[in-house]
C-alpha atoms as a PDB file:
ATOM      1  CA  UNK A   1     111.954  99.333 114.574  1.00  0.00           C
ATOM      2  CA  UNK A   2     111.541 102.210 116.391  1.00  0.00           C
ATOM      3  CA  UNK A   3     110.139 102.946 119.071  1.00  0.00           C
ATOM      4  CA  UNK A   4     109.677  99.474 120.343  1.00  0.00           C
ATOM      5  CA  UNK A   5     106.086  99.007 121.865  1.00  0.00           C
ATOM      6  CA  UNK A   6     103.031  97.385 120.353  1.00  0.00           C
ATOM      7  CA  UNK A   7      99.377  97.185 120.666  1.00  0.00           C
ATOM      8  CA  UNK A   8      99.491  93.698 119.153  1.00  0.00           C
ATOM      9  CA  UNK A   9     100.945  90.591 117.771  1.00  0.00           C
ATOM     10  CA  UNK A  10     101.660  91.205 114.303  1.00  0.00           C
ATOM     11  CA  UNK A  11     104.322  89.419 111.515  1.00  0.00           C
ATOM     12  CA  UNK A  12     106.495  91.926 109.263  1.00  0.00           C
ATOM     13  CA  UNK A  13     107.492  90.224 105.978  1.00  0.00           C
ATOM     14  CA  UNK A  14     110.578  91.936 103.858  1.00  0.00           C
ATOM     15  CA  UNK A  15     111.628  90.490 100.770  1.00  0.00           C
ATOM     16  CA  UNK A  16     114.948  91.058  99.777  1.00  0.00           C
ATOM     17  CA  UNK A  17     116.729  90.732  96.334  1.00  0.00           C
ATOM     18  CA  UNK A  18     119.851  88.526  95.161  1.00  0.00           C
ATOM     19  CA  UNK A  19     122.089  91.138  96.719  1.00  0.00           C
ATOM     20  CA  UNK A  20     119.944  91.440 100.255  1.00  0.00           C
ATOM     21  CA  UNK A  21     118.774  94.408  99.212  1.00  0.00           C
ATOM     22  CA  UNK A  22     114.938  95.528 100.634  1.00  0.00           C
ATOM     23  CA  UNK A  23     112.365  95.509  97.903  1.00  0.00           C
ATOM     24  CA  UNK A  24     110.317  98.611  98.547  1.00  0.00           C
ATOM     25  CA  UNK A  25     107.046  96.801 100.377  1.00  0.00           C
ATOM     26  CA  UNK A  26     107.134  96.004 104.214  1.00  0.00           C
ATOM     27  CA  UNK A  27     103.983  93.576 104.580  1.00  0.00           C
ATOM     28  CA  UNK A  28     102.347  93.856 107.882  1.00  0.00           C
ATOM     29  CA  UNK A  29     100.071  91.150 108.693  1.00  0.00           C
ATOM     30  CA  UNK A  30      98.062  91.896 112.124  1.00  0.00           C
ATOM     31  CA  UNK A  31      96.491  90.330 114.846  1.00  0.00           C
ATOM     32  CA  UNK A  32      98.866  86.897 114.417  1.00  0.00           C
ATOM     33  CA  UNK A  33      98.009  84.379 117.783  1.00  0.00           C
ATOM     34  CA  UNK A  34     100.684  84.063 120.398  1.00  0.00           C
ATOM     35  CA  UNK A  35     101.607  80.687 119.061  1.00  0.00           C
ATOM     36  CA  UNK A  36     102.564  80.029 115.610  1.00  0.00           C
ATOM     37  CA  UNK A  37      99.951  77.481 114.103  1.00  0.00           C
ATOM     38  CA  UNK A  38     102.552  75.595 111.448  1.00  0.00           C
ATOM     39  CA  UNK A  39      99.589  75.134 108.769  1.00  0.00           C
ATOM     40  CA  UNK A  40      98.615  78.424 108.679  1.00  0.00           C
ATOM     41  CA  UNK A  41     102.776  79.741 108.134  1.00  0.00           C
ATOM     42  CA  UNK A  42     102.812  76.552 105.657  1.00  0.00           C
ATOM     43  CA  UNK A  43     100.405  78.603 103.865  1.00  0.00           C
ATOM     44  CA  UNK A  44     102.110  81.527 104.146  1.00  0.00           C
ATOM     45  CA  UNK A  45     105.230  80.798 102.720  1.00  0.00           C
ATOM     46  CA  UNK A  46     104.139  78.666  99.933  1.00  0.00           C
ATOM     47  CA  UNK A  47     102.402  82.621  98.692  1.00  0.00           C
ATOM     48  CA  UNK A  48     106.190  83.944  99.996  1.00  0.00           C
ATOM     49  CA  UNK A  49     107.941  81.059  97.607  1.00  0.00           C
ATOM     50  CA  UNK A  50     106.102  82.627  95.115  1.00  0.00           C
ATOM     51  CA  UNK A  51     106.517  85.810  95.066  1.00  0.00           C
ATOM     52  CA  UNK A  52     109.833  85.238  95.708  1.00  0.00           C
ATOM     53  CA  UNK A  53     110.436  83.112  92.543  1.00  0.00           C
ATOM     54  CA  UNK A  54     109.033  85.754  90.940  1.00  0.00           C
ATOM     55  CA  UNK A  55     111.701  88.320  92.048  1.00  0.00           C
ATOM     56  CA  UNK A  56     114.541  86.397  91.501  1.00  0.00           C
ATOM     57  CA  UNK A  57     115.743  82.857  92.337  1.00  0.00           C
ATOM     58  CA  UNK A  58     118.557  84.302  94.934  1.00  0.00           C
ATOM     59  CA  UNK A  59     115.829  86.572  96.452  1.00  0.00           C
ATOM     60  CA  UNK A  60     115.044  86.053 100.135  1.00  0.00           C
ATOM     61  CA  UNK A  61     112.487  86.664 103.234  1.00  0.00           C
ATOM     62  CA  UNK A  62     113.188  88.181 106.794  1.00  0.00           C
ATOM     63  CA  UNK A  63     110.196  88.148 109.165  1.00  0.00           C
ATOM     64  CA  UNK A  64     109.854  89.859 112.488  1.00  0.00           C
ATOM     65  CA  UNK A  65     107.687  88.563 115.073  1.00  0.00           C
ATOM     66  CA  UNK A  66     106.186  91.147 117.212  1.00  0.00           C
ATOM     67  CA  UNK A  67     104.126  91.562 120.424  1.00  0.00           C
ATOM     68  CA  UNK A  68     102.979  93.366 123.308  1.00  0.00           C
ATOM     69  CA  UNK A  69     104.558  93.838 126.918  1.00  0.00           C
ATOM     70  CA  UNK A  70     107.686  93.079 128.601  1.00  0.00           C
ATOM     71  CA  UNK A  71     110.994  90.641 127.418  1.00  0.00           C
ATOM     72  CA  UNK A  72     112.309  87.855 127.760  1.00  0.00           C
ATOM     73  CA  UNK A  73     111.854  85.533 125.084  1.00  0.00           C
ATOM     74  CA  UNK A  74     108.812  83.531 125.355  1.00  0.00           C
ATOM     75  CA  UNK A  75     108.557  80.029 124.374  1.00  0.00           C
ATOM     76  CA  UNK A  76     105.209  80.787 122.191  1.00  0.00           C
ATOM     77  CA  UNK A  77     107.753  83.528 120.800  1.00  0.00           C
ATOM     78  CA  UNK A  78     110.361  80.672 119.927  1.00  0.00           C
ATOM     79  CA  UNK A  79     107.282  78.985 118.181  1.00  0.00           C
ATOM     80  CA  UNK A  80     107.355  81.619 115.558  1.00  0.00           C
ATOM     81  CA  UNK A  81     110.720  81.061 114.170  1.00  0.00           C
ATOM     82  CA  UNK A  82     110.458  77.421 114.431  1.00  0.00           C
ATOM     83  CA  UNK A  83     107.520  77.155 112.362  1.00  0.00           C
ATOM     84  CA  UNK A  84     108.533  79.173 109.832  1.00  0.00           C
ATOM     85  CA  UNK A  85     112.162  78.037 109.178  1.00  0.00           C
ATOM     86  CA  UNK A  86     110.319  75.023 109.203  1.00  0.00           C
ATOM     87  CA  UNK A  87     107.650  75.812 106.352  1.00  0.00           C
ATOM     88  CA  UNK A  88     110.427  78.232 104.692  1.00  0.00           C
ATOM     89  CA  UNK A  89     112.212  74.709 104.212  1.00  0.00           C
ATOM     90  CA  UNK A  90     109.499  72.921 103.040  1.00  0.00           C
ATOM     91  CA  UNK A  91     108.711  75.177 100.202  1.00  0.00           C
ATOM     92  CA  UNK A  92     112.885  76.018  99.419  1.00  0.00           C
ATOM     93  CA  UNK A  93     112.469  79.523 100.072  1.00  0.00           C
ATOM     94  CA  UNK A  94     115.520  81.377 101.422  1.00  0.00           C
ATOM     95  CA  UNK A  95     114.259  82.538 104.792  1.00  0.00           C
ATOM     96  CA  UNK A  96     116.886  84.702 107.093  1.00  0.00           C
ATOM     97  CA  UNK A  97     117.077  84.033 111.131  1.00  0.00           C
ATOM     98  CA  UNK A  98     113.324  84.895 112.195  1.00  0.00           C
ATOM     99  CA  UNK A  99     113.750  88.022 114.864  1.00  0.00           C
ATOM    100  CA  UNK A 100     111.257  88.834 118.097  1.00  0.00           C
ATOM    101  CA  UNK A 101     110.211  92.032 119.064  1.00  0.00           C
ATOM    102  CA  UNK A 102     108.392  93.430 122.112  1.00  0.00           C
ATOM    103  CA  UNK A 103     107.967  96.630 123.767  1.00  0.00           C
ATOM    104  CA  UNK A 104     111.858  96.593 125.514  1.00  0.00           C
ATOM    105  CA  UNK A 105     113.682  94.336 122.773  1.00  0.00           C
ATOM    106  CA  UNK A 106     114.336  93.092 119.598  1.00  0.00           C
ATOM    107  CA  UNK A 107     116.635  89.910 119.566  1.00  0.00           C
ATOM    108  CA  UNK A 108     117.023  86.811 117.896  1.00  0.00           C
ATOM    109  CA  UNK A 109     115.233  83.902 119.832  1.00  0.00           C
END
């Protein structure tokens, strides 16, 4: 993620196959709040579960979290991954370590 710097919160969903392999779609979903609201990424990964049951049983999700202006970690950025290990749980879907972005870093929360 290259260069770092963004005009806006937005999610990045990549779904990966048994062998963590990228499929060939990045899903960008835009304009996300600052906190993560854990209905709305229930909803979210009950469609993820789906599609990836429909890929394969071993396939998997990573997410980045991204938003404008300076580091550190935020604790409405820790919300994020919270929320959605949380919901990735709930529905059994294989979710890797959720990772924030902003315009000077890209870490794990």
């Amino acid at each position: 993620m290259e260069p770092l710097g963004f005009g806006y919160r937005r999610l990045y969903l990549a779904f990966l196959d048994a062998d963590g392999l990228m499929l060939p779609d990045l899903v960008e979903i835009d304009g996300v709040p600052a906190s993560a609201d854990p209905r709305e990424c229930r909803q979210l990964l009950t469609m993820c579960a789906g599609v990836l049951h429909d890929v394969d049983s071993a396939a998997s999700l990573a997410i980045l979290y991204c938003r404008p202006g300076p580091g550190p970690v935020r604790a409405a950025d820790r919300t994020w991954p919270q929320a959605l290990r949380t919901a990735a749980a709930r529905q059994g879907a294989s979710l890797w370590p959720t990772h924030v972005a902003c315009d000077d870093f890209l870490t794990l929360p």
